[in-house]
C-alpha atoms as a PDB file:
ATOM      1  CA  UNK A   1       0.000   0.000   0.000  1.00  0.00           C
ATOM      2  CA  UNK A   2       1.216   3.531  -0.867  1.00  0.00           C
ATOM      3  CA  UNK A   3       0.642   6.602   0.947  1.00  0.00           C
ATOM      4  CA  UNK A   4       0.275   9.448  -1.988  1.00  0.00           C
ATOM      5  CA  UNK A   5       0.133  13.141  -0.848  1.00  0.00           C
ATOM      6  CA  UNK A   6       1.248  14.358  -4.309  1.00  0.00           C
ATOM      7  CA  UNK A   7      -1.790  14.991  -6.985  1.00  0.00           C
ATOM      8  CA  UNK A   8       0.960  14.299  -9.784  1.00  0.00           C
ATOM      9  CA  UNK A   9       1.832  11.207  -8.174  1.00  0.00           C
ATOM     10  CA  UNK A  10      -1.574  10.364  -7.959  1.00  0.00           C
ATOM     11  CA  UNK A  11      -2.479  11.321 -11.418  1.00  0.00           C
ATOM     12  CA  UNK A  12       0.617   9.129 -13.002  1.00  0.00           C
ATOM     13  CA  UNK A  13       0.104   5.922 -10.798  1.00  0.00           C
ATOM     14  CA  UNK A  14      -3.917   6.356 -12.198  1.00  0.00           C
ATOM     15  CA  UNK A  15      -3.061   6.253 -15.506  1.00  0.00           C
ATOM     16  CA  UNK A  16      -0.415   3.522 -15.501  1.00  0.00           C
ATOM     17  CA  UNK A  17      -3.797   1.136 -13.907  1.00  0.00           C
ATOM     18  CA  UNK A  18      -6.033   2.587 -16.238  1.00  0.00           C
ATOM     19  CA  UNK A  19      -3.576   1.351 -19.536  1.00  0.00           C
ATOM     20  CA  UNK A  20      -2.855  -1.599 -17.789  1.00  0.00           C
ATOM     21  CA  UNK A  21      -6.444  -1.849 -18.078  1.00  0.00           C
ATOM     22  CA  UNK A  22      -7.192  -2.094 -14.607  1.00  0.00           C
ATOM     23  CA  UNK A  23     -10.016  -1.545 -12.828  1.00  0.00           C
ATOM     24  CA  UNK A  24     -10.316   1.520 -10.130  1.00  0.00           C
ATOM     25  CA  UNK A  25     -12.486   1.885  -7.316  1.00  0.00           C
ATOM     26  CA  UNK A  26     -12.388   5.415  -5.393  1.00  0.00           C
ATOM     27  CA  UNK A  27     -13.914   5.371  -1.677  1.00  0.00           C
ATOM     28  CA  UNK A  28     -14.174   9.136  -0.545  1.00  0.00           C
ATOM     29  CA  UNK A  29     -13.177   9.372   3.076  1.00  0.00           C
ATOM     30  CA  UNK A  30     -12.988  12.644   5.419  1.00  0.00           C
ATOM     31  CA  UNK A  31     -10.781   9.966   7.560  1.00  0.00           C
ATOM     32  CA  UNK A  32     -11.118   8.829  11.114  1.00  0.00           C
ATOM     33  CA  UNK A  33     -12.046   5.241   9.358  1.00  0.00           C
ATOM     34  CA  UNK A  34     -14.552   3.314  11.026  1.00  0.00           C
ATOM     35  CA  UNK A  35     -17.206   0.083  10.497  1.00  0.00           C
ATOM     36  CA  UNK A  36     -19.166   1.974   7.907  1.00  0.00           C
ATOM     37  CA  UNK A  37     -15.770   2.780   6.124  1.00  0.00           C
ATOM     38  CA  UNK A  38     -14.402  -0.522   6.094  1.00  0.00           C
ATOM     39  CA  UNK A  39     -17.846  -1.706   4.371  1.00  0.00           C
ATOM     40  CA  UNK A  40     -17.503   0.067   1.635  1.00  0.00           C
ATOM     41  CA  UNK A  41     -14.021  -0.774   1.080  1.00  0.00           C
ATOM     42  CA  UNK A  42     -15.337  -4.630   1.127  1.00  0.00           C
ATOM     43  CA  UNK A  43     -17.804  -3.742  -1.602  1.00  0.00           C
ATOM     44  CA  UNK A  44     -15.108  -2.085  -3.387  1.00  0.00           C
ATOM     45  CA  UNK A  45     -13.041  -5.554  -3.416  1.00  0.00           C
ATOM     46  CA  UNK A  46     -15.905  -6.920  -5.165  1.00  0.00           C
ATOM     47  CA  UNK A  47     -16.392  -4.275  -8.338  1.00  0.00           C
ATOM     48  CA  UNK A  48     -12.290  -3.117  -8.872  1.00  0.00           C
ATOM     49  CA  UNK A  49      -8.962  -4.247  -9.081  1.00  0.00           C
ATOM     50  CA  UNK A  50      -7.243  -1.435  -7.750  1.00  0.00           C
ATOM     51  CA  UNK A  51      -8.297   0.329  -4.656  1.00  0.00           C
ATOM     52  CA  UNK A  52      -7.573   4.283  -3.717  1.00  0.00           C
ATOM     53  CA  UNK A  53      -9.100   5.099  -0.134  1.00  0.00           C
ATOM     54  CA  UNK A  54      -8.910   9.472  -0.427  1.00  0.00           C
ATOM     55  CA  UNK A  55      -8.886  11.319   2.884  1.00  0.00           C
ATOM     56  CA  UNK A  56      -9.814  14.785   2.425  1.00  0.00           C
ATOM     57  CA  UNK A  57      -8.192  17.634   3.949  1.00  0.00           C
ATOM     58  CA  UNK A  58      -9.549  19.028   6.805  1.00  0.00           C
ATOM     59  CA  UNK A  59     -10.771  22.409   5.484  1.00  0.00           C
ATOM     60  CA  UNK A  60     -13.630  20.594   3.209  1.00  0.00           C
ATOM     61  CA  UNK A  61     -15.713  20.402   6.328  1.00  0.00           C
ATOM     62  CA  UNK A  62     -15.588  24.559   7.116  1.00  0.00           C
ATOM     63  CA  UNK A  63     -12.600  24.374   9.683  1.00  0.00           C
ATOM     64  CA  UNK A  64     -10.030  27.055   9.753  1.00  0.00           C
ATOM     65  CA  UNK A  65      -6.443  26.680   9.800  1.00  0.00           C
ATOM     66  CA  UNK A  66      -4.573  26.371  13.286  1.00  0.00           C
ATOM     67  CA  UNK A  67      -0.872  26.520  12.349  1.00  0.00           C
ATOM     68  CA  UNK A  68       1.091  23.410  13.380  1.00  0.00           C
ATOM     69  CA  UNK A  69      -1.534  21.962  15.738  1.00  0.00           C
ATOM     70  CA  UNK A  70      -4.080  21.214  13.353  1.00  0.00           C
ATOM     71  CA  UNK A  71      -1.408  20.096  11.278  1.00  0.00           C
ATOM     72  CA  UNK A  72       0.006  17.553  13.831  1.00  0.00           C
ATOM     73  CA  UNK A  73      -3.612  16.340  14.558  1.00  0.00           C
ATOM     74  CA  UNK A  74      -4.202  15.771  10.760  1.00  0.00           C
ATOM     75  CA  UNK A  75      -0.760  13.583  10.972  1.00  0.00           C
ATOM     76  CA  UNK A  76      -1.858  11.166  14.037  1.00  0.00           C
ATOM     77  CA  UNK A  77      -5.137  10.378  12.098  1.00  0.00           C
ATOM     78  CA  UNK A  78      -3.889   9.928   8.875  1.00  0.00           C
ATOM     79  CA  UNK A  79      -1.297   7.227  10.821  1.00  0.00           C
ATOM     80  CA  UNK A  80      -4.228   5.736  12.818  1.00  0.00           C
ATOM     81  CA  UNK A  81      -5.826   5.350   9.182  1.00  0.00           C
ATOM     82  CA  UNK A  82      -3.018   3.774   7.605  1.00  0.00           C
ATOM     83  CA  UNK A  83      -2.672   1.642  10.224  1.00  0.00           C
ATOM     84  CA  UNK A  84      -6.248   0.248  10.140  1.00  0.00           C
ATOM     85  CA  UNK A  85      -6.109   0.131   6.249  1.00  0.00           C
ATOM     86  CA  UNK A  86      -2.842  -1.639   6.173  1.00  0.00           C
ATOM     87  CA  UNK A  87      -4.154  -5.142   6.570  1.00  0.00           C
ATOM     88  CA  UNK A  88      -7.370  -4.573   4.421  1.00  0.00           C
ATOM     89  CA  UNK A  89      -6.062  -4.925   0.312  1.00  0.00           C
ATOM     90  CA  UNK A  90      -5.846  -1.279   0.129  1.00  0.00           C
ATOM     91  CA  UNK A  91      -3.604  -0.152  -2.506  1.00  0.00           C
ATOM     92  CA  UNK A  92      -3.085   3.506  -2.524  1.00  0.00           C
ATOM     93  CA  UNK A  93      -4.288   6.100  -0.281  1.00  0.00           C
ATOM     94  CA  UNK A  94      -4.132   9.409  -1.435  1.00  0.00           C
ATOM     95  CA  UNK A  95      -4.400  11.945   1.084  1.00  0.00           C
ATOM     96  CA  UNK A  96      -3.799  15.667  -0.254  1.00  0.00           C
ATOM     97  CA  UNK A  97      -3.034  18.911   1.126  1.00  0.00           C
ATOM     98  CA  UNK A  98      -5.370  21.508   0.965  1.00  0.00           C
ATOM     99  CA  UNK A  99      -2.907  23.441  -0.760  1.00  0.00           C
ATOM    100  CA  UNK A 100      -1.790  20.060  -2.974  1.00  0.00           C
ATOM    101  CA  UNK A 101      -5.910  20.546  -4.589  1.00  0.00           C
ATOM    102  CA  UNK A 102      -6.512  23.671  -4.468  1.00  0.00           C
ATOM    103  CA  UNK A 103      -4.254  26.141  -5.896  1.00  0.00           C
ATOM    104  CA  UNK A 104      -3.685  29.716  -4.659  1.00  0.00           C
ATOM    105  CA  UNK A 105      -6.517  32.218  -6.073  1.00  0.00           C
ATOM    106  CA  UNK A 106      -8.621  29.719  -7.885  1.00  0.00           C
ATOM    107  CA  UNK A 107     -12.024  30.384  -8.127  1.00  0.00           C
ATOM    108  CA  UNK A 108     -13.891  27.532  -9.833  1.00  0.00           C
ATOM    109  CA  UNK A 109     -16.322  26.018  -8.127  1.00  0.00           C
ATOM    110  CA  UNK A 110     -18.953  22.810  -8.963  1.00  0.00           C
ATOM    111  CA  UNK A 111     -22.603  23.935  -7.456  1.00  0.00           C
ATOM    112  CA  UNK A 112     -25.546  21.433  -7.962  1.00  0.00           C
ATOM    113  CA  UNK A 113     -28.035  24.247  -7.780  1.00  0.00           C
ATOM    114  CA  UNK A 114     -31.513  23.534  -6.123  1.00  0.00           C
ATOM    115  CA  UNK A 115     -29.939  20.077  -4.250  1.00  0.00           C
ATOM    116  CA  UNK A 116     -27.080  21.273  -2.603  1.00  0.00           C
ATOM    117  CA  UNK A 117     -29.118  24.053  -0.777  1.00  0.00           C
ATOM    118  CA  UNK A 118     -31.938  21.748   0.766  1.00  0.00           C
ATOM    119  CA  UNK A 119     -31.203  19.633   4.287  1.00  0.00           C
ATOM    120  CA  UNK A 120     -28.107  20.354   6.047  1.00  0.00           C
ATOM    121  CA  UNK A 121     -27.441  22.925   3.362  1.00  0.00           C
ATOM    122  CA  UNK A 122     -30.088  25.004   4.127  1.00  0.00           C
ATOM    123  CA  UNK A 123     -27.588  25.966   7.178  1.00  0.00           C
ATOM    124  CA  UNK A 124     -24.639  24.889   5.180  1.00  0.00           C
ATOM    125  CA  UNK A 125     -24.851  26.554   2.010  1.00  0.00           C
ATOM    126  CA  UNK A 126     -20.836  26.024   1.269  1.00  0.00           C
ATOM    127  CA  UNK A 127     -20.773  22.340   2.454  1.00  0.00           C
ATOM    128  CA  UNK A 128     -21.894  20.875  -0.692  1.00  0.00           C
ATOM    129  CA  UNK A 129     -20.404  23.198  -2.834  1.00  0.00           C
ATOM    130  CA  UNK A 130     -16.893  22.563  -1.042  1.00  0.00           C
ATOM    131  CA  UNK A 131     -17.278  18.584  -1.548  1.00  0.00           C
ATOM    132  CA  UNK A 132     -18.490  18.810  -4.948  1.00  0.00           C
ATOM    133  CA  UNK A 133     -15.676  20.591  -6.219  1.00  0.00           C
ATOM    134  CA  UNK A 134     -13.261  18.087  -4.274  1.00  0.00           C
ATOM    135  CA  UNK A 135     -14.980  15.222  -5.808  1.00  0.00           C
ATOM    136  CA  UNK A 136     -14.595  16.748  -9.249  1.00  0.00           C
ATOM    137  CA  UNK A 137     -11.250  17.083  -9.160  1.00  0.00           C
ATOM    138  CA  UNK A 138     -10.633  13.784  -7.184  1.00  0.00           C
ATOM    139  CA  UNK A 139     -12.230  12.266 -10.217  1.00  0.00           C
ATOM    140  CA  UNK A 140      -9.882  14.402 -12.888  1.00  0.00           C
ATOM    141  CA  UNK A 141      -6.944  12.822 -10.932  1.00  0.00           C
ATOM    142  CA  UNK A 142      -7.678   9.276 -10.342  1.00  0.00           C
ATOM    143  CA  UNK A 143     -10.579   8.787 -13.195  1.00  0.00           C
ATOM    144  CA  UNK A 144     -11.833   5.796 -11.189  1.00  0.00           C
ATOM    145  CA  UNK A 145     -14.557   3.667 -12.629  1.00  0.00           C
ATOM    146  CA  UNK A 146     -16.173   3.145  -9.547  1.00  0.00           C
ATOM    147  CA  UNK A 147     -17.182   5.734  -6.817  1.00  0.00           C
ATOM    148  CA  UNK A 148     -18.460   4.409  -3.740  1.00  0.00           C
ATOM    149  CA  UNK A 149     -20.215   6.055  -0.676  1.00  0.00           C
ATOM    150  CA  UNK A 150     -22.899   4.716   2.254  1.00  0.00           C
ATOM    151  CA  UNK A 151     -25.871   5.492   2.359  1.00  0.00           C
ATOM    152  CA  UNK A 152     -25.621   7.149   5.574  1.00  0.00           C
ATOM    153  CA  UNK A 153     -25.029  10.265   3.407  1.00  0.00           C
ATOM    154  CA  UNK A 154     -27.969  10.561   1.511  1.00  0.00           C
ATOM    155  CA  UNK A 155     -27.975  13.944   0.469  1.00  0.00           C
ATOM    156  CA  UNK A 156     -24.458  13.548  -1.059  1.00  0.00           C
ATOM    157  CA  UNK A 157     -25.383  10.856  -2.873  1.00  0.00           C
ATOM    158  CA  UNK A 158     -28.314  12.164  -4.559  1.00  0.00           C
ATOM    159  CA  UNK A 159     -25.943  15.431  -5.350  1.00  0.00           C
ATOM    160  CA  UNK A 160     -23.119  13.638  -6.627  1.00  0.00           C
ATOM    161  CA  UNK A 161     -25.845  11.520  -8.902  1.00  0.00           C
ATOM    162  CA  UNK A 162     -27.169  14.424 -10.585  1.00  0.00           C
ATOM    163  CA  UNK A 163     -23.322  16.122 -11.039  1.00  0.00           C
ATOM    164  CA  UNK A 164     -22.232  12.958 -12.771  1.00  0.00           C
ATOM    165  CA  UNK A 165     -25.512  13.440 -14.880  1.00  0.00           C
ATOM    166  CA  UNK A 166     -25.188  16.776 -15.715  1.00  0.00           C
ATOM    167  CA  UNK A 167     -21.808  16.550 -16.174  1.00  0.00           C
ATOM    168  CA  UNK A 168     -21.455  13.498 -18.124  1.00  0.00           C
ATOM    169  CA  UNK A 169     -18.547  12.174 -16.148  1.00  0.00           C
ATOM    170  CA  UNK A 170     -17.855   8.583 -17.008  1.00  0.00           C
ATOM    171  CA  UNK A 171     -18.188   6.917 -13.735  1.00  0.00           C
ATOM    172  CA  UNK A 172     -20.204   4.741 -11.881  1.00  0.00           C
ATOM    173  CA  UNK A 173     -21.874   5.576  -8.193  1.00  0.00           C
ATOM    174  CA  UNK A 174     -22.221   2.935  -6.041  1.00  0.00           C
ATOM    175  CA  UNK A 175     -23.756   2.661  -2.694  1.00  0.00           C
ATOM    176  CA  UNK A 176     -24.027   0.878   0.467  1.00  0.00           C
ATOM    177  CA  UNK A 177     -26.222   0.288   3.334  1.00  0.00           C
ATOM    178  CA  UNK A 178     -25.845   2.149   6.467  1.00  0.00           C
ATOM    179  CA  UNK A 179     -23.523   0.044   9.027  1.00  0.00           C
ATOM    180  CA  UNK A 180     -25.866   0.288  12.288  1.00  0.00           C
ATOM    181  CA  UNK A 181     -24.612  -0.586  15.947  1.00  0.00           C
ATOM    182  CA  UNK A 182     -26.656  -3.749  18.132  1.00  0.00           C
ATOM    183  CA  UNK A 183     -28.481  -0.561  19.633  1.00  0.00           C
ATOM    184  CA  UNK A 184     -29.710   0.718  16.231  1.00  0.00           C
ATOM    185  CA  UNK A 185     -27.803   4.137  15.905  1.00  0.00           C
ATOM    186  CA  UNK A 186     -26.177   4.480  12.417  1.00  0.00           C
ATOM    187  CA  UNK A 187     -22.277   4.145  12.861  1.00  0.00           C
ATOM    188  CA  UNK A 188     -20.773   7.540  13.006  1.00  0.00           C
ATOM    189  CA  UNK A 189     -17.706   9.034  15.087  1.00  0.00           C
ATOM    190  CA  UNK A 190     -19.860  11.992  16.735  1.00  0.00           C
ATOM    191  CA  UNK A 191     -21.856   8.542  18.402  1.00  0.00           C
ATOM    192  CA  UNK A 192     -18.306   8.368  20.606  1.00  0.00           C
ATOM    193  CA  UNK A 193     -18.961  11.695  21.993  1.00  0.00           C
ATOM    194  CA  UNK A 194     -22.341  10.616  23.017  1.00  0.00           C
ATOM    195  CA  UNK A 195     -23.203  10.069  27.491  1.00  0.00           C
ATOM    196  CA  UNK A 196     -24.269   6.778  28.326  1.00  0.00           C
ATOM    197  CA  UNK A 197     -27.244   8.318  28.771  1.00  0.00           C
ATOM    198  CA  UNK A 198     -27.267  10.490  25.654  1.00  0.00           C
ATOM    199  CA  UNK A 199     -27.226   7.191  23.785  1.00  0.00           C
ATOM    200  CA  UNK A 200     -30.009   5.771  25.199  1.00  0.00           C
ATOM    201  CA  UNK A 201     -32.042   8.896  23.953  1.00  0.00           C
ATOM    202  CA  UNK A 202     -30.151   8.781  20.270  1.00  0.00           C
ATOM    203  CA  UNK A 203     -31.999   5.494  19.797  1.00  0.00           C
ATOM    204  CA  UNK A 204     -35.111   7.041  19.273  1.00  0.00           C
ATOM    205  CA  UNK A 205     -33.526   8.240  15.348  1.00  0.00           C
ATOM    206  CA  UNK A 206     -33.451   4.849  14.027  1.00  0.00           C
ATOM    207  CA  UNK A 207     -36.650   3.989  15.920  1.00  0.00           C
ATOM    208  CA  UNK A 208     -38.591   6.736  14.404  1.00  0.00           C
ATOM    209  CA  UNK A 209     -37.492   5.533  10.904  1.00  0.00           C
ATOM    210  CA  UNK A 210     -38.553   2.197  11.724  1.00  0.00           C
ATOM    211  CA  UNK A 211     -41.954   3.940  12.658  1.00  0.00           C
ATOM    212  CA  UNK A 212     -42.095   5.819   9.689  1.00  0.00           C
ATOM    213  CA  UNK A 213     -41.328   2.098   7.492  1.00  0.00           C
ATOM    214  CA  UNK A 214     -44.226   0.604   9.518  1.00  0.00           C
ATOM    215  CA  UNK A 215     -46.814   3.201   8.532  1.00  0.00           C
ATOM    216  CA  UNK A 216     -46.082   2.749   5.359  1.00  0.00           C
ATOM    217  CA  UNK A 217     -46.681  -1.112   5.454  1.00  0.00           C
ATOM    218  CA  UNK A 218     -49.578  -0.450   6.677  1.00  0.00           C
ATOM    219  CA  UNK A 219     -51.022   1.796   3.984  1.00  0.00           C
ATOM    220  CA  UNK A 220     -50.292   5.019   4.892  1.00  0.00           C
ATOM    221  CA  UNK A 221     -49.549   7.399   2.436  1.00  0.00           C
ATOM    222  CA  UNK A 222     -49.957  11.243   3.674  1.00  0.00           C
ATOM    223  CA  UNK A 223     -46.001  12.201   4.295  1.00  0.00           C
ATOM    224  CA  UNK A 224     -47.510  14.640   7.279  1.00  0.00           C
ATOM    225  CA  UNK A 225     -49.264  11.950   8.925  1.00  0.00           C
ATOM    226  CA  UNK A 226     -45.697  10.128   8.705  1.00  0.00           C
ATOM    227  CA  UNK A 227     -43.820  12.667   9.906  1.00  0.00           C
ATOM    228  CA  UNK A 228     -46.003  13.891  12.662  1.00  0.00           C
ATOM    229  CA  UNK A 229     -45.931  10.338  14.343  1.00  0.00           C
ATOM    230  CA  UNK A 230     -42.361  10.183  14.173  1.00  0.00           C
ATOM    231  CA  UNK A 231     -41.919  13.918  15.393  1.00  0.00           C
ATOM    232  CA  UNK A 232     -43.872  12.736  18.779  1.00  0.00           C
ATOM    233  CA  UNK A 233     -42.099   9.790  19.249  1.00  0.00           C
ATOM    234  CA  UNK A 234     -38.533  11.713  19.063  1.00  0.00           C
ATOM    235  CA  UNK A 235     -39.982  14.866  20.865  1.00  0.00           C
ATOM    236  CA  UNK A 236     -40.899  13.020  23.774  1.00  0.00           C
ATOM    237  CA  UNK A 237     -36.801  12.931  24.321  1.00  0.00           C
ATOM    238  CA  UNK A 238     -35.950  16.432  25.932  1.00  0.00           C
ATOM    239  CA  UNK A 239     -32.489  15.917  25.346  1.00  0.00           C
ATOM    240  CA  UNK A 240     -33.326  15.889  21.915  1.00  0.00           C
ATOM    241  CA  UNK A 241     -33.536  19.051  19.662  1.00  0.00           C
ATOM    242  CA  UNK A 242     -34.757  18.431  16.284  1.00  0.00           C
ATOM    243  CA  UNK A 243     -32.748  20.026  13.477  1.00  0.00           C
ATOM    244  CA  UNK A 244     -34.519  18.756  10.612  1.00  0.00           C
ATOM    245  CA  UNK A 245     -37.052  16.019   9.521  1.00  0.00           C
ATOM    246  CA  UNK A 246     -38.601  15.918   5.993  1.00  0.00           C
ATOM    247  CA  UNK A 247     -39.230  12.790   3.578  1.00  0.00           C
ATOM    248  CA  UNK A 248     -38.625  13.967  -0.032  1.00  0.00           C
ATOM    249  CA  UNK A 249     -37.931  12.956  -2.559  1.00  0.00           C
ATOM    250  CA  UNK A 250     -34.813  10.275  -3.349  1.00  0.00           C
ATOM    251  CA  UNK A 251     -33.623  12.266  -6.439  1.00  0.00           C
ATOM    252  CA  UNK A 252     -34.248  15.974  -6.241  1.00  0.00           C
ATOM    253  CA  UNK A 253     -34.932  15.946  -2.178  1.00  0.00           C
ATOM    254  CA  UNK A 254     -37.954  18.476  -3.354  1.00  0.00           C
ATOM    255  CA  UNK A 255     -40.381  17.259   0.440  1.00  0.00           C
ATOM    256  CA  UNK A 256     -43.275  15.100  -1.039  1.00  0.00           C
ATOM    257  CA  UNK A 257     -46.918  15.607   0.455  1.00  0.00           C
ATOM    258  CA  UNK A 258     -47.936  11.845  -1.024  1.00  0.00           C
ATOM    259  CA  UNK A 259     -45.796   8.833  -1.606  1.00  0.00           C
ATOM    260  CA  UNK A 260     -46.019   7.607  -4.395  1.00  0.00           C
ATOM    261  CA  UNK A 261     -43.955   4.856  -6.747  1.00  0.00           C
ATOM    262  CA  UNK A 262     -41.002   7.098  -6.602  1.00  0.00           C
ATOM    263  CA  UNK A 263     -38.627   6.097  -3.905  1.00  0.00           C
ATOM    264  CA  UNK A 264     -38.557   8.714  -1.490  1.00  0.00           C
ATOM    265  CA  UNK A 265     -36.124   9.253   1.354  1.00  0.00           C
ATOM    266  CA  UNK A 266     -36.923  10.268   5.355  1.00  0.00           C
ATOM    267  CA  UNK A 267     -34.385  12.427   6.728  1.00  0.00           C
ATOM    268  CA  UNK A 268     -33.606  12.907  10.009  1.00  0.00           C
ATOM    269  CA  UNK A 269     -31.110  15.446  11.756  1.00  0.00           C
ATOM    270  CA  UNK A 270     -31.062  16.066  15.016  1.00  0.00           C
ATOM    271  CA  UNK A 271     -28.518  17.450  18.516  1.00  0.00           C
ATOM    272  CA  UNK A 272     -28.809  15.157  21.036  1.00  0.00           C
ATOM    273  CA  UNK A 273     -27.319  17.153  23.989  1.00  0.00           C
ATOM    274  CA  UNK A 274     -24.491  19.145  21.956  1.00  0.00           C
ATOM    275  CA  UNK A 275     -23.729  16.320  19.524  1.00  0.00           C
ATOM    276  CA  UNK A 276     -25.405  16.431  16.228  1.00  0.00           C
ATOM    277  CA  UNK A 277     -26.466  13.210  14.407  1.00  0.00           C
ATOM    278  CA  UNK A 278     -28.229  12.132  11.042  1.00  0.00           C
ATOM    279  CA  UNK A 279     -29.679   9.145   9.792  1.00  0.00           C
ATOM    280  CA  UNK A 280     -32.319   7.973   7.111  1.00  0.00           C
ATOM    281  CA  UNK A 281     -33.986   5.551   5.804  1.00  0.00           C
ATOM    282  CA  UNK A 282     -35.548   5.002   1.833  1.00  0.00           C
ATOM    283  CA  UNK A 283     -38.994   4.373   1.637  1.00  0.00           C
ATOM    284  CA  UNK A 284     -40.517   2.097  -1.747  1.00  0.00           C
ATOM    285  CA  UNK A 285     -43.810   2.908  -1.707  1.00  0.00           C
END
């Protein structure tokens, strides 16, 4: 396994497996690898001959340079990352500088207009825009045949689908379920921050989805009826403060009154305490 920091290295070891006619599978990673990681890199086993795991610098997710601290915290990660990916068929990880990506004064950016502003981008607005640009320009450098995410983030997902569409960019999306703990809760590293008691709360996400799944077994079809059932049932949790909760639908995330054939997706965000978790589930009506 090689460790490539270097967008040029990156970009010639690519294109030596691509006219070797080998097979690439890309697995976007903002690092700190855990269960839900690891399952997509099995998946990825099964669709590619050559592997690249990318961690993404820090700054995607909105934080702001601290000088050498940051910088030695980025370091101990990306080792605890290596470390778990070492044993696991992983052939190159490619793990950029900001400043390796991004160069000084550019001002091109890849916006999925009317997507990237719904759901946590309502708050967000730059999130999406900051990953989608990434993503493009991961895919310039390693051209991968195979992109694969969990399902755990939805929104992305959908995004990402509709770039690739509108873009015409020649690869494949490929998705996975959402790796769950025994109690339910979607896998996630803010779930370590959670109290004992905290957790116990959390569980009412993933039971409210499971609520919302049953109603719809049943027959029901009006999305407020759905919602307002699973509003109660997390509500009832003080410790809980509700960020968002909306079923939409699974390709533009536009919120849907009716289910109907379309898949559609329920959303849930929500701080339990000061930690701030997500999960969803897809509904086939």
């Amino acid at each position: 396994m090689e460790v490539i920091k270097s967008a040029a290295r990156m970009h010639i070891v690519a294109r030596k497996c691509r006219a070797e006619g080998r097979t690439i599978a890309l697995i976007p990673t903002a690092g700190r690898l855990h269960e839900g990681h690891l399952s997509l890199i099995r998946r990825a086993h099964e669709l590619a001959e050559v592997l690249v795991v990318a961690i993404a610098p820090s700054l995607l997710e909105g934080e702001k340079p601290e000088g050498e601290r940051r910088g030695e915290r980025r370091a101990r990660y990306l080792s605890d990352d290596v470390e778990v990916l070492s044993p696991l068929g992983i052939h190159y990880v490619f793990a950029p500088s900001r400043e390796e990506l991004f160069a000084e004064g550019a001002c091109t950016e890849v916006v999925v207009r009317g997507l990237s502003e719904r759901l946590y981008g309502a708050t967000h607005p730059e999130h999406f825009v900051r990953l989608t640009t990434y993503l493009v320009i991961l895919f310039n450098i390693i051209h991968p045949q195979f992109v694969v995410f969990g399902w755990k983030d939805a929104q992305l997902v959908a995004i990402v689908r509709r770039m690739v569409r509108d873009l015409h960019v020649d690869v494949e999306i490929v998705t996975c379920p959402i790796v769950r703990d025994a109690d339910g809760l979607a896998v996630a590293l803010e779930n370590e921050r959670l109290t004992e008691r905290e957790r116990q709360s959390a569980r009412v996400l993933p039971q409210a989805l499971e609520k919302a799944q049953v109603l719809v077994a049943a027959g029901e079809r009006n999305t407020a009826n759905i919602l307002k059932a699973m509003r109660e049932m997390i509500e009832a949790h003080p410790t809980i403060r509700i960020e968002y909760l909306s079923i939409v639908d699974g390709e533009t995330l536009e919120p849907i009154p009716l289910l109907e054939d379309r898949p559609a997706l329920v959303m849930v965000a929500a701080f339990v305490g000061k930690v701030r978790l997500s999960d969803n589930v897809l509904l086939n009506a």
